[in-house]
N, C-alpha and C. Protein backbone atom coordinates (compact mmCIF):
# COMPACT_ATOMS: atom_id res chain seq x y z
N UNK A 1 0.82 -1.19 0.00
CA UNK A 1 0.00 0.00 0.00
C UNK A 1 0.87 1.26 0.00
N UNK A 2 1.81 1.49 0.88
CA UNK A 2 2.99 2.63 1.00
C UNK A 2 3.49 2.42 -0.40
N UNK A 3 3.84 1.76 -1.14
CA UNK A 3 4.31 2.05 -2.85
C UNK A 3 3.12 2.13 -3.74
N UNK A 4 2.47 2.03 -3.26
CA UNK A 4 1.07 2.60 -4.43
C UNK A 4 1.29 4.15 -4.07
N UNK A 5 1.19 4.52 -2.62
CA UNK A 5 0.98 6.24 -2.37
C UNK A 5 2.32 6.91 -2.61
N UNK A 6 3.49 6.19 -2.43
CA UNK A 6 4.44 6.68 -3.11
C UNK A 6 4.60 6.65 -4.19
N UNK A 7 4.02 6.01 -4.98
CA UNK A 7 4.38 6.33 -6.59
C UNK A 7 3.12 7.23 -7.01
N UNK A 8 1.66 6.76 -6.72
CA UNK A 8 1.21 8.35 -7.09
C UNK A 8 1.28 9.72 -6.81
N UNK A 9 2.12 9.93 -5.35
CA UNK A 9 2.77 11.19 -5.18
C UNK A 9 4.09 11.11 -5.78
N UNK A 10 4.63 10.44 -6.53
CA UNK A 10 5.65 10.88 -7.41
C UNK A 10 5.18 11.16 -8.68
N UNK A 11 4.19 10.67 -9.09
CA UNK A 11 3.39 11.14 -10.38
C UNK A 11 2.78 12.01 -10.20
N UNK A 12 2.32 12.82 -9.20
CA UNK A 12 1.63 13.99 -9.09
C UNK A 12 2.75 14.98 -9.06
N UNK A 13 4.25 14.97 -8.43
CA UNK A 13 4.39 15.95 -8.08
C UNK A 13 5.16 16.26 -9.63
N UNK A 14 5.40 15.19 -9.96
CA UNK A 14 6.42 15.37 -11.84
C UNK A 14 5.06 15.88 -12.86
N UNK A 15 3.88 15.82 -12.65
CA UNK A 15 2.99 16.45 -13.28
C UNK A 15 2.74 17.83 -13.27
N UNK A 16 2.36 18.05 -11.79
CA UNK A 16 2.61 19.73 -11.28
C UNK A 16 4.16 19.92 -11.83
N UNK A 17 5.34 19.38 -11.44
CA UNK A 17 6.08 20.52 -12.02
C UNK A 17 6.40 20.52 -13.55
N UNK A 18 5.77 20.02 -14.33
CA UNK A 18 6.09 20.03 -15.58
C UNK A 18 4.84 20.87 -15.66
N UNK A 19 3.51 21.49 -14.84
CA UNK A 19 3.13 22.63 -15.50
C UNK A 19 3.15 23.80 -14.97
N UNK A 20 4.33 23.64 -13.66
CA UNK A 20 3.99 24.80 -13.12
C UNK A 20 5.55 25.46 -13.88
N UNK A 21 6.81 24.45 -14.28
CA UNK A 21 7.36 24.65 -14.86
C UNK A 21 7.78 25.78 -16.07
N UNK A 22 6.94 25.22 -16.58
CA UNK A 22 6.63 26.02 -17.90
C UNK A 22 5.36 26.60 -18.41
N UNK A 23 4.46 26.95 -17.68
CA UNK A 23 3.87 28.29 -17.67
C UNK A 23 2.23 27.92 -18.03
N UNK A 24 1.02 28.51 -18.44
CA UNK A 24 -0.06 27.84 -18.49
C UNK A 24 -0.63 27.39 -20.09
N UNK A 25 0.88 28.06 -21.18
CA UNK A 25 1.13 26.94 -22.19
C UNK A 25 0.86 25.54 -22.20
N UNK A 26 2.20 24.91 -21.29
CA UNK A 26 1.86 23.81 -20.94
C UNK A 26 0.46 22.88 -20.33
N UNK A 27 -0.70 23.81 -19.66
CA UNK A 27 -2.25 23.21 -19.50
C UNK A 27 -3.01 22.50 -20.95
N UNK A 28 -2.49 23.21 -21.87
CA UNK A 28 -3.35 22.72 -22.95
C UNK A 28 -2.94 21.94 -23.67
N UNK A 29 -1.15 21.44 -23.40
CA UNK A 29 -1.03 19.89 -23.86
C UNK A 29 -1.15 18.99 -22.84
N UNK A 30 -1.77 19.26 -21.74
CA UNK A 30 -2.21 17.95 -20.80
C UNK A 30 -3.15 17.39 -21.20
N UNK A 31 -3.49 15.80 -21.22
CA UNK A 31 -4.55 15.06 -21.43
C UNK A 31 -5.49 15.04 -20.60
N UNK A 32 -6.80 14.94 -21.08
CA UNK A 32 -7.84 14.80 -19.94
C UNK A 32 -7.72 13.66 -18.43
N UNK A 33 -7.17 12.84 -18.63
CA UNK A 33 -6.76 12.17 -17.58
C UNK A 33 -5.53 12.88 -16.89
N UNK A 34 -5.05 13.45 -17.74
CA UNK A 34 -3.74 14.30 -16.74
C UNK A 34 -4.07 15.55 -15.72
N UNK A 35 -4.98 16.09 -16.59
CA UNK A 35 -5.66 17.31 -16.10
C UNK A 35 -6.40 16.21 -14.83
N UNK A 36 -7.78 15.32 -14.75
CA UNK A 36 -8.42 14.74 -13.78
C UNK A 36 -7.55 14.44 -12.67
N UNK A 37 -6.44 13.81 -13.17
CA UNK A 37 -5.53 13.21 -11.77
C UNK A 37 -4.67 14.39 -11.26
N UNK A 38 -4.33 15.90 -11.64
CA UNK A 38 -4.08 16.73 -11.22
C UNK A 38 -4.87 17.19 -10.35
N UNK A 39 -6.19 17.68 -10.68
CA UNK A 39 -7.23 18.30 -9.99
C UNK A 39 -7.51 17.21 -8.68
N UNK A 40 -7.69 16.20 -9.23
CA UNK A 40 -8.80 15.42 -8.30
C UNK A 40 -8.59 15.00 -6.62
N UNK A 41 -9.53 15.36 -6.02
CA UNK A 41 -9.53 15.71 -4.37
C UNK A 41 -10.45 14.43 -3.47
N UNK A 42 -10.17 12.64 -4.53
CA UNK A 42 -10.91 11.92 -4.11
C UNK A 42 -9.78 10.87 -3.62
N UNK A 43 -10.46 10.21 -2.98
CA UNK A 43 -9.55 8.67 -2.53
C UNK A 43 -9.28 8.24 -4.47
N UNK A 44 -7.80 7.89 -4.49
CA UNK A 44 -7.30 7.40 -5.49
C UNK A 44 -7.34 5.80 -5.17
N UNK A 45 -7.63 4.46 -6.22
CA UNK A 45 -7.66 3.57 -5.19
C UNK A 45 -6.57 2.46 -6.59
């Protein structure tokens, strides 16, 4: 269970910084699943 939550907080945080990175350019080549798992404020399971 601890490497499931560690690897989706390593995929979240390489997501945020690849858009906080480079500016809000980068929002509109995210995929709809990229954008969902950015935003989303639910139990991931």
């Amino acid at each position: 269970m601890e490497d499931k939550v560690a690897k989706l907080l390593e995929s979240k945080r390489a997501l945020a910084d690849a858009v906080a990175g480079s500016g809000e350019a980068a929002l509109t080549e995210l995929s709809d699943a990229d954008l969902a798992e950015l935003v989303a404020l639910g139990r991931q399971s």
